[in-house]
Structures are given as C-alpha cells and as structure tokens.
C-alpha atoms as a PDB file:
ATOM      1  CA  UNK A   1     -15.781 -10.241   9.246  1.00  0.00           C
ATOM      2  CA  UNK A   2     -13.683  -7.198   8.161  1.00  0.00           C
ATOM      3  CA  UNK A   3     -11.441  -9.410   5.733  1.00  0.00           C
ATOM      4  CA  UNK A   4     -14.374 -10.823   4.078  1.00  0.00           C
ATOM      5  CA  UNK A   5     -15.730  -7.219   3.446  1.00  0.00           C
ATOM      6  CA  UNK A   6     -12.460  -5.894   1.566  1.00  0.00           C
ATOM      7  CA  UNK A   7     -12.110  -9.095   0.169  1.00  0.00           C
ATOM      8  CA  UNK A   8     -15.225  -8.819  -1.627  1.00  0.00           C
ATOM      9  CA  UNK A   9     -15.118  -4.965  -1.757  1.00  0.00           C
ATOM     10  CA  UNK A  10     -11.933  -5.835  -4.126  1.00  0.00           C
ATOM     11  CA  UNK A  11     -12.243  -8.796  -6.102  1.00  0.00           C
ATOM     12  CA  UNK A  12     -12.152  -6.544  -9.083  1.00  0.00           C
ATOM     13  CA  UNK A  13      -8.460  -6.525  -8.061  1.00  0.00           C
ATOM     14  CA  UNK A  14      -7.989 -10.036  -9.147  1.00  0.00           C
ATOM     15  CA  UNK A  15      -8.566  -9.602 -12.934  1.00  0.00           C
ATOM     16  CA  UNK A  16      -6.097  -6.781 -13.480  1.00  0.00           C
ATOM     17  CA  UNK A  17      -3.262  -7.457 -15.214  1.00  0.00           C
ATOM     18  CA  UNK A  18       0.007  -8.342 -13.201  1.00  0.00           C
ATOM     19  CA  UNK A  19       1.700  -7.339 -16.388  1.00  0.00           C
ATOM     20  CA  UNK A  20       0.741  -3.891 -16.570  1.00  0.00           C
ATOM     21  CA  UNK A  21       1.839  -2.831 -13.644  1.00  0.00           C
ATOM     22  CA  UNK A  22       5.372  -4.437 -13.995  1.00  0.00           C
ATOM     23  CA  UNK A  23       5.372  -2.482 -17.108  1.00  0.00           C
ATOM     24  CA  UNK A  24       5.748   1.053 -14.837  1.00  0.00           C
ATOM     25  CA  UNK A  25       9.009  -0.761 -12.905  1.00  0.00           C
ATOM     26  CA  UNK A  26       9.413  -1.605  -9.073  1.00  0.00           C
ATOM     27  CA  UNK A  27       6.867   0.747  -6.867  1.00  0.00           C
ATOM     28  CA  UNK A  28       4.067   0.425  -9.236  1.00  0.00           C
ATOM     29  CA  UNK A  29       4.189  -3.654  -8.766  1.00  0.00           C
ATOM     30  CA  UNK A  30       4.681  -3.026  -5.689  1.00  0.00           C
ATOM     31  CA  UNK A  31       1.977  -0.514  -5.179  1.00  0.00           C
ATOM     32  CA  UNK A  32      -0.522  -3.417  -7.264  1.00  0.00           C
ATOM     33  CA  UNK A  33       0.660  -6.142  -4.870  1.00  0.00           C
ATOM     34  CA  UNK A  34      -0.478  -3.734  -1.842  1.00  0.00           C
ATOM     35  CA  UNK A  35      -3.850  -3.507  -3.380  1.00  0.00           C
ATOM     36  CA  UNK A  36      -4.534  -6.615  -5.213  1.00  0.00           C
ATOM     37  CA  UNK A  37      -3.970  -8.216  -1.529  1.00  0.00           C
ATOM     38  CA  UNK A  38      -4.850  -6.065   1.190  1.00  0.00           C
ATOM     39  CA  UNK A  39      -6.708  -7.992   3.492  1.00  0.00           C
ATOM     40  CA  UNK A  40      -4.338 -11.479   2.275  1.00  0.00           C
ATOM     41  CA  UNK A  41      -1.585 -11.165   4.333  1.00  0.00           C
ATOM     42  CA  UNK A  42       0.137 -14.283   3.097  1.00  0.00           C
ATOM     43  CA  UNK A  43      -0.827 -13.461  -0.544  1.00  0.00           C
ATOM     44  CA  UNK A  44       1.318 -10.515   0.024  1.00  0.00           C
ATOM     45  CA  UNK A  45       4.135 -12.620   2.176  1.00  0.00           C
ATOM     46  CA  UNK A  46       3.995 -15.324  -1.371  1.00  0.00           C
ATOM     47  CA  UNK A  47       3.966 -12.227  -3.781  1.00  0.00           C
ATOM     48  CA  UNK A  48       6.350 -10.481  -2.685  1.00  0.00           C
ATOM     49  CA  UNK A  49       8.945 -13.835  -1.916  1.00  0.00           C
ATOM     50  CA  UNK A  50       8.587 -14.819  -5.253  1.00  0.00           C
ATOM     51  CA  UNK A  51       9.130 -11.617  -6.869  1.00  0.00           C
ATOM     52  CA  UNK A  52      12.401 -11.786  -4.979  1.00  0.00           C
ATOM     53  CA  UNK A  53      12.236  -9.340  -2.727  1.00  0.00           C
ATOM     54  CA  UNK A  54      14.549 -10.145   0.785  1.00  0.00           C
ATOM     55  CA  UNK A  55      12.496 -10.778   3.780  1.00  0.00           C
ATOM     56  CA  UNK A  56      13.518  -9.683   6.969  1.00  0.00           C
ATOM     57  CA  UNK A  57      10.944  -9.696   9.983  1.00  0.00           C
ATOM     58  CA  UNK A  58      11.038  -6.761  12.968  1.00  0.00           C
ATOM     59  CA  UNK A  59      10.397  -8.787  16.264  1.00  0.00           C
ATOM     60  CA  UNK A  60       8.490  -6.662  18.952  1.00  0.00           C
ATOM     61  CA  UNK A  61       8.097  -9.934  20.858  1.00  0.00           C
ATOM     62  CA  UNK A  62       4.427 -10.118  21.263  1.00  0.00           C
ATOM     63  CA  UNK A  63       3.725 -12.705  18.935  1.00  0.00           C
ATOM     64  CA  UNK A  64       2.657 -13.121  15.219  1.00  0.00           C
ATOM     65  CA  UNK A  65       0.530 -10.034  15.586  1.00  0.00           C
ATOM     66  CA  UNK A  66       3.277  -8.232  16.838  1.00  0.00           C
ATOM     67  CA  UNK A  67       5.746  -9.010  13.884  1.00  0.00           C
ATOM     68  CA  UNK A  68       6.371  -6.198  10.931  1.00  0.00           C
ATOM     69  CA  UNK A  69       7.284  -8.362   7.500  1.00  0.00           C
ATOM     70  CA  UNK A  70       9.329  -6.080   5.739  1.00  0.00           C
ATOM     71  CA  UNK A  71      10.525  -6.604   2.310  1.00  0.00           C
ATOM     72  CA  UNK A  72      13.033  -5.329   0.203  1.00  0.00           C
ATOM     73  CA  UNK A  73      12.632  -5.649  -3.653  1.00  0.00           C
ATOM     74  CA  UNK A  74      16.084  -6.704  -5.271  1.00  0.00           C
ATOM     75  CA  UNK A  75      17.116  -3.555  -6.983  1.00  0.00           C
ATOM     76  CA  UNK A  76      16.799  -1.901  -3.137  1.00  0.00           C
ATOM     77  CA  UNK A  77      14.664   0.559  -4.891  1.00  0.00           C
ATOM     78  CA  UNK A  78      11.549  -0.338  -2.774  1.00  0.00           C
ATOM     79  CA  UNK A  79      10.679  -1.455   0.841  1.00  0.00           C
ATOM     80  CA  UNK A  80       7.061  -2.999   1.712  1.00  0.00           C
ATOM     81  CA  UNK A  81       5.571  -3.504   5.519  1.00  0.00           C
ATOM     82  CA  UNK A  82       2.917  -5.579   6.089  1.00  0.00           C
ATOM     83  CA  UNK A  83       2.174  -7.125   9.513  1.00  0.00           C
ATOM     84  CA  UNK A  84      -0.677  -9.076  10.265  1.00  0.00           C
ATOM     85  CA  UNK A  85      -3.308  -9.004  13.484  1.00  0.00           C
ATOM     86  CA  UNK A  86      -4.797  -6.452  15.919  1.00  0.00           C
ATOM     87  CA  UNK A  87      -4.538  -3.019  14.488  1.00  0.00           C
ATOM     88  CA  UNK A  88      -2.915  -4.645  11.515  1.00  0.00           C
ATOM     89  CA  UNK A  89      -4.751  -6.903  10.106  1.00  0.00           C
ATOM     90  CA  UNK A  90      -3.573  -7.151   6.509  1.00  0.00           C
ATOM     91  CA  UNK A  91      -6.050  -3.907   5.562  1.00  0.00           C
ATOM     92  CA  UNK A  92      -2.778  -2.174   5.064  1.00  0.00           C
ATOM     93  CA  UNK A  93       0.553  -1.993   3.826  1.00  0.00           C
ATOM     94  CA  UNK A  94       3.373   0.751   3.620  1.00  0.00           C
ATOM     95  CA  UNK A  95       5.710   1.175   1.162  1.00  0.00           C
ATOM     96  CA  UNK A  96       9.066   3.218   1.122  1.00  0.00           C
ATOM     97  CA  UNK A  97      10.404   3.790  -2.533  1.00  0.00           C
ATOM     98  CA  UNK A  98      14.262   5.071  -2.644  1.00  0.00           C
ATOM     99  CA  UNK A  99      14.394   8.258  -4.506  1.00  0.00           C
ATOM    100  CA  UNK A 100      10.895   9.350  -4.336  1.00  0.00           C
ATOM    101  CA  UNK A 101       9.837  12.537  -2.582  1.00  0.00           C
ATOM    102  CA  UNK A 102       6.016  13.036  -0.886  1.00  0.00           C
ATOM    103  CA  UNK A 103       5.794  15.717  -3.475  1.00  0.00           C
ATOM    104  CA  UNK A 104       6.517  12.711  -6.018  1.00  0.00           C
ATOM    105  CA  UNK A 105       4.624   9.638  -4.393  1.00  0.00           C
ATOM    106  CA  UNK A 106       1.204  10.350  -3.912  1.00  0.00           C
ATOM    107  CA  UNK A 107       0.557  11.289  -7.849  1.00  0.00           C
ATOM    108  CA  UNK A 108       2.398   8.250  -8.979  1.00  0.00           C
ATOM    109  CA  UNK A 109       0.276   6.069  -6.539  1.00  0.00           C
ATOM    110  CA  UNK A 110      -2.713   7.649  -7.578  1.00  0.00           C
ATOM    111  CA  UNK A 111      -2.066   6.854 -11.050  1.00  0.00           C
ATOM    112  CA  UNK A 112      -1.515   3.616 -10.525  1.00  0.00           C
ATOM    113  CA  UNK A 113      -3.826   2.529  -8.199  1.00  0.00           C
ATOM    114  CA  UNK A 114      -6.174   4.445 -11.073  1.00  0.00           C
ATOM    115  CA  UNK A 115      -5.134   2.113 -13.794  1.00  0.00           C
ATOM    116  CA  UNK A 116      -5.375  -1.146 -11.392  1.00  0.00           C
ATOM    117  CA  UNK A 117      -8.751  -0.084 -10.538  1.00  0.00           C
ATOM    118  CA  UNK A 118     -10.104   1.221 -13.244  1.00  0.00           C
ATOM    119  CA  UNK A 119     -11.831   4.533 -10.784  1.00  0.00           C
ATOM    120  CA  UNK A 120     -10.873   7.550 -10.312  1.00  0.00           C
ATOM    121  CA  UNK A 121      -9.047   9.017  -6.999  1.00  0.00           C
ATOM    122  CA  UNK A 122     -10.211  12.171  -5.288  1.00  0.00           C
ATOM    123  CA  UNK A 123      -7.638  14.504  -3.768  1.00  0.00           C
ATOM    124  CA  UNK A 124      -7.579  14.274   0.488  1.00  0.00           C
ATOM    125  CA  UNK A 125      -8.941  11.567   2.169  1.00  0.00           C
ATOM    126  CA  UNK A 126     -12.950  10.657   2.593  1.00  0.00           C
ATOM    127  CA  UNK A 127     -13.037  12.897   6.259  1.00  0.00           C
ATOM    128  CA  UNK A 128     -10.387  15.249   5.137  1.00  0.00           C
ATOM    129  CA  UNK A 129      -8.111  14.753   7.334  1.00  0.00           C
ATOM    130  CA  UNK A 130      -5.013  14.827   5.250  1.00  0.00           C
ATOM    131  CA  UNK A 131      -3.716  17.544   3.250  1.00  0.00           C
ATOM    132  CA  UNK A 132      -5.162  17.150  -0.353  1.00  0.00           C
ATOM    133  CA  UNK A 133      -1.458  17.249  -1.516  1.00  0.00           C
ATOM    134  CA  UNK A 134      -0.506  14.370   0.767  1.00  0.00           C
ATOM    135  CA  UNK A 135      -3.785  11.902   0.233  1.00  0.00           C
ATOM    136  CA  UNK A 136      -6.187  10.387  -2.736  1.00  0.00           C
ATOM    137  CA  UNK A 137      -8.989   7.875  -2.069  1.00  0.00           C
ATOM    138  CA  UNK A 138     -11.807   6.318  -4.004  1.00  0.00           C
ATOM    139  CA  UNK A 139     -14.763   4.460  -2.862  1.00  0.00           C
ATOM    140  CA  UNK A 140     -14.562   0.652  -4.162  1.00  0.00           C
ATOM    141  CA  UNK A 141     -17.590  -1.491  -3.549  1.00  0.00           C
ATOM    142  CA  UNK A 142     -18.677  -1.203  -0.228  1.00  0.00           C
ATOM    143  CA  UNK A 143     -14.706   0.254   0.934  1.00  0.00           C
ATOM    144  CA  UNK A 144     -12.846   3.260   0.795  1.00  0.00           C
ATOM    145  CA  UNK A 145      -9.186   2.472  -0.516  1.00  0.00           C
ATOM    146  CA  UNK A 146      -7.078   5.655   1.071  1.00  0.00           C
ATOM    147  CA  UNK A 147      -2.727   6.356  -0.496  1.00  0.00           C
ATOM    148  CA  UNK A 148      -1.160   8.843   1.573  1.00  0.00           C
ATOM    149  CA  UNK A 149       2.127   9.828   1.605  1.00  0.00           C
ATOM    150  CA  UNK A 150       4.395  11.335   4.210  1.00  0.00           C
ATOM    151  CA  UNK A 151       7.807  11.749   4.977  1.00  0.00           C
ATOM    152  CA  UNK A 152       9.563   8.403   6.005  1.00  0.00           C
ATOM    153  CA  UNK A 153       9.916   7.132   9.410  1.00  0.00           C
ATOM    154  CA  UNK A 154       7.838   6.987  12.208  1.00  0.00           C
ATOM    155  CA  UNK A 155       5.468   9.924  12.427  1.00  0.00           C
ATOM    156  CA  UNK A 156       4.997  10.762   8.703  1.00  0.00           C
ATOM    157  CA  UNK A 157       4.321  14.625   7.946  1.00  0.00           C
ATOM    158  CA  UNK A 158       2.970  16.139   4.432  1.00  0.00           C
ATOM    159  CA  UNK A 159       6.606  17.458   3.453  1.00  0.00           C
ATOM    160  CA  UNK A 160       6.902  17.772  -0.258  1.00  0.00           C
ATOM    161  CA  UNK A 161      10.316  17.944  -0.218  1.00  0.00           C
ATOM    162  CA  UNK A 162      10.555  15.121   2.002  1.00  0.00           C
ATOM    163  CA  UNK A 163      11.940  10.909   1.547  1.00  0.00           C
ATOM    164  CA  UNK A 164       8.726   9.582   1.343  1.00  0.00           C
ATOM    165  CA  UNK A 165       6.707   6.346   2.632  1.00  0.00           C
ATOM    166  CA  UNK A 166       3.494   5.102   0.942  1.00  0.00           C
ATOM    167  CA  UNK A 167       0.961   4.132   2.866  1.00  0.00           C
ATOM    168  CA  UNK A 168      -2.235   2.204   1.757  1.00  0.00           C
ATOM    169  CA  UNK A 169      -5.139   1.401   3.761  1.00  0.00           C
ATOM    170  CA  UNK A 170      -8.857   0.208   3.089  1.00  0.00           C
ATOM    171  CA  UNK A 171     -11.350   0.797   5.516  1.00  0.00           C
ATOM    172  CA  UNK A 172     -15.214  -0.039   5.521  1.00  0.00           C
ATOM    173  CA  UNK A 173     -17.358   3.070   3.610  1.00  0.00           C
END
C-alpha cells in the first residue's frame, strides 16, 4: 500500500524535533508538519487544529475525497491544503506563506526540510521537470520527497518575482 511505503520511507521524520522547527517561526512548522505527516492525513488535520490554525473545508461535493482542508495558521501568515483520497491521498500538501516570493520559498523550504531530515536537497526535481530554481528533492528511504514552488493559485508557474505556494509531495523512488 502506497501509505505504508512513505510511512516507512519517513519514520525518520518522527524523531526530529518539533521544537526546532518552531524555532524558524510559522512556514518552517508548517513546512515540518507537511513532512513529518505526509501520508497521515488526520495527523496533519490534529497538528495543525491544535497549533491553532482555523479550519475551513472547500466542498466540491463528491465526497470526503473530494474535500480540500485548508488551514490558516493564526498570525494569517500561512495557509496549508491537504485533502485526502484519489489523486490526493495525504502524499501531499501545499502551503501558501503571505509575504514570500517563489524566488524566496523554495531555498527556505529546502533548508528546512534539510535540517528536519538530516539529507541534503538537489536542485530540480528527480526527472527534471521543473526549473532547478523552482524545485529541490532528495531521495529518503525507498521515496523521493519533491518542494516546488510556483506562483499562487491554480496553475503555478516558476516566477521569481511571483506570491508563492509551496508544494510538497513524496512519491515512490
């Protein structure tokens, strides 16, 4: 089962530190709850509810797998998505930071996905197909765990200059 494999692909998620990524403010916790529970989509729901963060759901009337969780942290500096089922199956999550450009975003996710981790990120993505300046990946266990960045809304492009959204994903290696 695909949740099993990231699951086990990332338990070394679980021993990181909570506290270390709090230390770097809103998006990096935010960026650590995305990875310490992709593949947990209500580990995410709990993390981010008792963190605070205001829940509203997007409806597209299909049922739960058809339901985007969005979250907004209390500051309003950061949104998370995470939807659950079908094409999203809790392998991913998206993140929109206030403030942050796609110039800005994919660095500062690197970095901290870096220190959560505890591997290096490459530039790109593992078939590179993103623009090196928009992507970073690194091959964990037996996954690859992709940030990309792109301007927000709903067909992201590698605009520097751009609002960005963050977008995680793990995918089998």
């Amino acid at each position: 089962m695909r949740r099993a494999a990231i699951v086990l692909a990332l338990a070394t998620l679980q021993s990181a530190s909570p506290a270390a990524a709090q230390r770097g403010g809103e998006l990096s916790w935010a960026i650590s709850t995305c990875l310490r529970n992709i593949g947990d989509f209500h580990g995410a729901m709990q993390a981010y509810t008792a963190r605070g963060y205001r829940y509203s759901p997007e409806d597209f009337g299909g049922g739960p797998q058809d339901v985007i969780h969005w979250y907004t942290s209390p500051d309003g500096s950061v949104t998370a998505a995470i939807a659950f089922g079908g094409a999203h199956d809790g392998s991913s999550c998206r993140l929109v930071p206030k403030g942050i450009t796609v110039g800005q975003a994919v660095p500062y996710a690197r970095s901290a996905a870096e220190k959560l981790l505890g591997v290096p990120f490459k530039a790109g993505t593992p078939r590179g197909m993103i623009d090196d300046a928009c992507g970073a990946w690194a091959k964990v266990g037996g996954c690859f765990v992709q940030i990309e960045a792109g301007s927000d809304g709903q067909d992201p492009i590698c605009d520097a200059a751009a609002p960005a959204q963050i977008m995680i994903n793990v995918t089998k290696g």
